[in-house]
C-alpha atoms as a PDB file:
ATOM      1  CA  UNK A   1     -32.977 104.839 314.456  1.00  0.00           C
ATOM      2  CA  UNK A   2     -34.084 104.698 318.009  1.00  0.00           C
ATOM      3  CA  UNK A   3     -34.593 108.472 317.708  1.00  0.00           C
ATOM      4  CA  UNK A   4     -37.743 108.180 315.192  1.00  0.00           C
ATOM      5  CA  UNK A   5     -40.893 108.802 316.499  1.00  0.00           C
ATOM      6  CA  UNK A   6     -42.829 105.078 316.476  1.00  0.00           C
ATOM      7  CA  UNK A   7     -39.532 103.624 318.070  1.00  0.00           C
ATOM      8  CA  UNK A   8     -38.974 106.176 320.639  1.00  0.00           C
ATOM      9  CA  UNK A   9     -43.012 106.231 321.493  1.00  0.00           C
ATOM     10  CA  UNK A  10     -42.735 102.351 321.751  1.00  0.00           C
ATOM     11  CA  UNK A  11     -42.997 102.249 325.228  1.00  0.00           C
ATOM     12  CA  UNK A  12     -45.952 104.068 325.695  1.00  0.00           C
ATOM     13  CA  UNK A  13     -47.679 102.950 323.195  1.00  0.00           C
ATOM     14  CA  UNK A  14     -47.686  99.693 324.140  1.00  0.00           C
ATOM     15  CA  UNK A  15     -48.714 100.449 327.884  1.00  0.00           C
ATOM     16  CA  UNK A  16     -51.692 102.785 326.341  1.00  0.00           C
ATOM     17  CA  UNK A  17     -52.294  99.425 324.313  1.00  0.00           C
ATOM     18  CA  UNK A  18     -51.938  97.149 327.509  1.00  0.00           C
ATOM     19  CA  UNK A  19     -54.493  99.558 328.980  1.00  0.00           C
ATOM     20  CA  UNK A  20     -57.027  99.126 326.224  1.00  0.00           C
ATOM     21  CA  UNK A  21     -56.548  95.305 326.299  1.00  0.00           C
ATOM     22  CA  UNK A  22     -57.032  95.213 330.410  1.00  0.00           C
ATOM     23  CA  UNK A  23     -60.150  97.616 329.590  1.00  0.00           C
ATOM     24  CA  UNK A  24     -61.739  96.660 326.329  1.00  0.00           C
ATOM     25  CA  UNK A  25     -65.469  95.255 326.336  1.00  0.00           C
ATOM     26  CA  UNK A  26     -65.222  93.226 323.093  1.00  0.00           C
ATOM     27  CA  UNK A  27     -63.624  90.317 324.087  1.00  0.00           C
ATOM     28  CA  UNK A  28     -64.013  88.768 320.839  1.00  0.00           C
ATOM     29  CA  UNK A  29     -60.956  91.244 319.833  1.00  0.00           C
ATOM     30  CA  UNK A  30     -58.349  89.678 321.863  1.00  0.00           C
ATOM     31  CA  UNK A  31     -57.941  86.202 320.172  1.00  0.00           C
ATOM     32  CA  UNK A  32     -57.327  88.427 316.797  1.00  0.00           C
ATOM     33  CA  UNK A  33     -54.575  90.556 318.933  1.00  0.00           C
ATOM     34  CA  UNK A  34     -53.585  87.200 319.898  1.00  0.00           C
ATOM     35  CA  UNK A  35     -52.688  86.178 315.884  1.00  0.00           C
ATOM     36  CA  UNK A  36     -51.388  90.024 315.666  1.00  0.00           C
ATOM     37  CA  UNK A  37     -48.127  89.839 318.205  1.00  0.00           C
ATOM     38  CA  UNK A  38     -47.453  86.217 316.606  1.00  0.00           C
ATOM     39  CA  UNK A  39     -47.134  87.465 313.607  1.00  0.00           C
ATOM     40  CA  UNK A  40     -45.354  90.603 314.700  1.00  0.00           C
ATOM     41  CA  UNK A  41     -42.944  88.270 316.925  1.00  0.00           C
ATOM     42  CA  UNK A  42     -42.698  85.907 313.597  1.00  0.00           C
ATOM     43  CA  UNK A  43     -41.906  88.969 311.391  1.00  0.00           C
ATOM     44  CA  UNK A  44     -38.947  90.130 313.659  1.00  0.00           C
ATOM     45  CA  UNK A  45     -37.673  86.926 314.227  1.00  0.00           C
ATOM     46  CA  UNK A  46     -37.462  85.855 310.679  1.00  0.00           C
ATOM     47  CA  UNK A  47     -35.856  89.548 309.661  1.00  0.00           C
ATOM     48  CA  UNK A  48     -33.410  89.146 312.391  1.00  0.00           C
ATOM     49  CA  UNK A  49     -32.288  85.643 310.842  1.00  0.00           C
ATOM     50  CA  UNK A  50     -31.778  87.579 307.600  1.00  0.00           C
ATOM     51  CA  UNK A  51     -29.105  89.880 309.057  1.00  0.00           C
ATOM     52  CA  UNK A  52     -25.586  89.330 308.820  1.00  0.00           C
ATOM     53  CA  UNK A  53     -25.567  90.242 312.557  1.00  0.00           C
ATOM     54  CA  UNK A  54     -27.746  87.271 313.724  1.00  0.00           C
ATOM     55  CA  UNK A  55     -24.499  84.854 311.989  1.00  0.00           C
ATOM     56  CA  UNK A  56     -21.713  86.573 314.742  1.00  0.00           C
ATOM     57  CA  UNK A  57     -21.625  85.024 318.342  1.00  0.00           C
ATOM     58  CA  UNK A  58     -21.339  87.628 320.356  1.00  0.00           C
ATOM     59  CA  UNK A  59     -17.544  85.818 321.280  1.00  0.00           C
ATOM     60  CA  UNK A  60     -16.620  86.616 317.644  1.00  0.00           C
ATOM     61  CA  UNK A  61     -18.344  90.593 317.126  1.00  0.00           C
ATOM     62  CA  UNK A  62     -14.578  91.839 318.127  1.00  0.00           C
ATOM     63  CA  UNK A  63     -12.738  90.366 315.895  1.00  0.00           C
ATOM     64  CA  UNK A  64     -15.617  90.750 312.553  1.00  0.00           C
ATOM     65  CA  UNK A  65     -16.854  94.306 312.987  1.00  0.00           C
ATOM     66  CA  UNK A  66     -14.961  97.477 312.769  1.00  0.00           C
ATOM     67  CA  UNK A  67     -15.166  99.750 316.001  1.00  0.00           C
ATOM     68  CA  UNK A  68     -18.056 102.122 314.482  1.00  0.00           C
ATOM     69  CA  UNK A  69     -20.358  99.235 314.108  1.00  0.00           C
ATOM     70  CA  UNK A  70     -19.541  97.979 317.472  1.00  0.00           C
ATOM     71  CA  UNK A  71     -19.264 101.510 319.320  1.00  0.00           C
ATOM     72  CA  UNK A  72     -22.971 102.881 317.326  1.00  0.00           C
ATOM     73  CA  UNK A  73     -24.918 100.233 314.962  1.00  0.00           C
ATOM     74  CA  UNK A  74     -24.867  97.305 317.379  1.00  0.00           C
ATOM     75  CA  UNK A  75     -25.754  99.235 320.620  1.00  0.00           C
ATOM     76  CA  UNK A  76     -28.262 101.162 318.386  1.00  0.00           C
ATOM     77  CA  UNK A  77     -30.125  97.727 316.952  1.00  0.00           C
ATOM     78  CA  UNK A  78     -30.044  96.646 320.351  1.00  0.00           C
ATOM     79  CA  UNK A  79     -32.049  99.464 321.774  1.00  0.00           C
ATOM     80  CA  UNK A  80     -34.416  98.861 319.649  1.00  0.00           C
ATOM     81  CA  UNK A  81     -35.184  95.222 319.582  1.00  0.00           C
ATOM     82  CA  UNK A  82     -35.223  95.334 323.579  1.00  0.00           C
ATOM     83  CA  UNK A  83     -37.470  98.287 322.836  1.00  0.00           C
ATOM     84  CA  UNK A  84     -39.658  96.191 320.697  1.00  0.00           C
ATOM     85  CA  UNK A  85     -39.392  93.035 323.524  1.00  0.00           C
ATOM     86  CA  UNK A  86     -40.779  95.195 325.685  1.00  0.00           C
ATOM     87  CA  UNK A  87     -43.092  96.536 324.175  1.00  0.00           C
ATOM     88  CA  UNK A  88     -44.626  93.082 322.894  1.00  0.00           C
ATOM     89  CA  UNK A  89     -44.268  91.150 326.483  1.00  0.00           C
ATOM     90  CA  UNK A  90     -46.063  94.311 328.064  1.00  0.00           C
ATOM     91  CA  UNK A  91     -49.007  93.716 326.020  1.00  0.00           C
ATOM     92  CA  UNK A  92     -49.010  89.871 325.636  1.00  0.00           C
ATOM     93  CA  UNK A  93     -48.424  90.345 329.775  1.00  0.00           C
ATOM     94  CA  UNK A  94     -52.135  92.117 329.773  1.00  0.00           C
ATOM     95  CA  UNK A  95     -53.506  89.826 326.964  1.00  0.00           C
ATOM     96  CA  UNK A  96     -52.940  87.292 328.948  1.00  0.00           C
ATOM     97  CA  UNK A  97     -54.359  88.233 332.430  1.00  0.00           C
ATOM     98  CA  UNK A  98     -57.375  89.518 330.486  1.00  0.00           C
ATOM     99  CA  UNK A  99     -57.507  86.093 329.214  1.00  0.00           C
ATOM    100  CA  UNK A 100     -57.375  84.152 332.073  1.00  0.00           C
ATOM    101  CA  UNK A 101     -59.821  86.615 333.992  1.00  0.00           C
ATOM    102  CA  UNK A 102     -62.338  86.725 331.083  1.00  0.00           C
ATOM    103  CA  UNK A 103     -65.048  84.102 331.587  1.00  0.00           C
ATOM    104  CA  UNK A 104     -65.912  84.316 327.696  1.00  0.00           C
ATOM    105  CA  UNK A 105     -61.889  83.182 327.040  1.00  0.00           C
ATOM    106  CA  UNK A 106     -61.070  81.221 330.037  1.00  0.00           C
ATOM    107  CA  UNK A 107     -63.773  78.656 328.286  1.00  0.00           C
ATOM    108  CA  UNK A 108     -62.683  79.220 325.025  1.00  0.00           C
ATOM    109  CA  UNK A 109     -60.031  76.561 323.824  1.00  0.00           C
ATOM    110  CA  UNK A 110     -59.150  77.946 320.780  1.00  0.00           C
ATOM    111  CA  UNK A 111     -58.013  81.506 322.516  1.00  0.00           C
ATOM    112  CA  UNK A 112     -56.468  79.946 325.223  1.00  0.00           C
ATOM    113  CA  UNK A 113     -54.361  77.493 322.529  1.00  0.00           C
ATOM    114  CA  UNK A 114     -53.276  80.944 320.301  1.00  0.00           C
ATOM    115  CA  UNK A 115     -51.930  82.500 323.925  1.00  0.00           C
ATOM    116  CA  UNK A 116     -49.827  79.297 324.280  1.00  0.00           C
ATOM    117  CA  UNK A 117     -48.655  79.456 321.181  1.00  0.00           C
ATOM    118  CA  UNK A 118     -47.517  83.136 321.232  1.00  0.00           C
ATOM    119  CA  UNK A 119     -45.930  82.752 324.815  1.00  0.00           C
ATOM    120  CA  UNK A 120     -43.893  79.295 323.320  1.00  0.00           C
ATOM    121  CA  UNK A 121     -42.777  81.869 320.145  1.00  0.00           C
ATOM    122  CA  UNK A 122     -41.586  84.769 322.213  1.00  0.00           C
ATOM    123  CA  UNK A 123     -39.698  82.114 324.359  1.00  0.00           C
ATOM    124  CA  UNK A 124     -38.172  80.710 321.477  1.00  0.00           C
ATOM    125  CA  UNK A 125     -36.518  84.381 320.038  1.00  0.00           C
END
């Protein structure tokens, strides 16, 4: 899985995105990117909690899963949803200075409220 294109690409994709975001003149677009990694962030979050994997401490993983899954699946999913953290933070990380440096945002309450709001939610996974 962490050999297919989008997931392998994650990286820089996201810095190209980061990039755009530090550079874009539209600052109107931002609050909507804002909304976009919440509901990305809300969308893994709530798949994860439909895994049987999210229901193992990580204590218990010897003693539930056979060695394949522990040698290959878990190491596997875990590459990719650290792929997919980073990816995320990177860009909320330039969201976020843009933000604060943009005199358009810094004023606007409602932009400044959805940034909260996304930082609290990736704290929270």
């Amino acid at each position: 899985m962490s050999g297919k294109p989008l997931v392998s690409s994650m990286g820089p994709l996201s810095r190209l995105i980061a990039h755009a975001v530090e550079h874009i003149h539209g600052s109107w677009l931002l609050p909507t990117m804002i909304d976009d990694l919440r509901e990305f962030s809300t969308a893994i979050a709530s798949h994860w909690c439909r895994t049987k994997f999210s229901e193992v401490d990580a204590p218990e993983e010897a003693t539930r899963y056979d060695t394949t899954t522990l040698e290959t699946t878990l190491p596997a999913l875990w590459s990719v949803l650290r792929s997919g953290l980073f990816a995320t933070v990177l860009i909320l990380r330039s969201v976020m200075a843009r933000a604060i440096g943009d005199a358009k945002l810094a004023t606007d309450q409602g932009a400044l409220c959805n940034l909260g709001v996304a930082v609290r939610e990736y704290a929270d996974l």
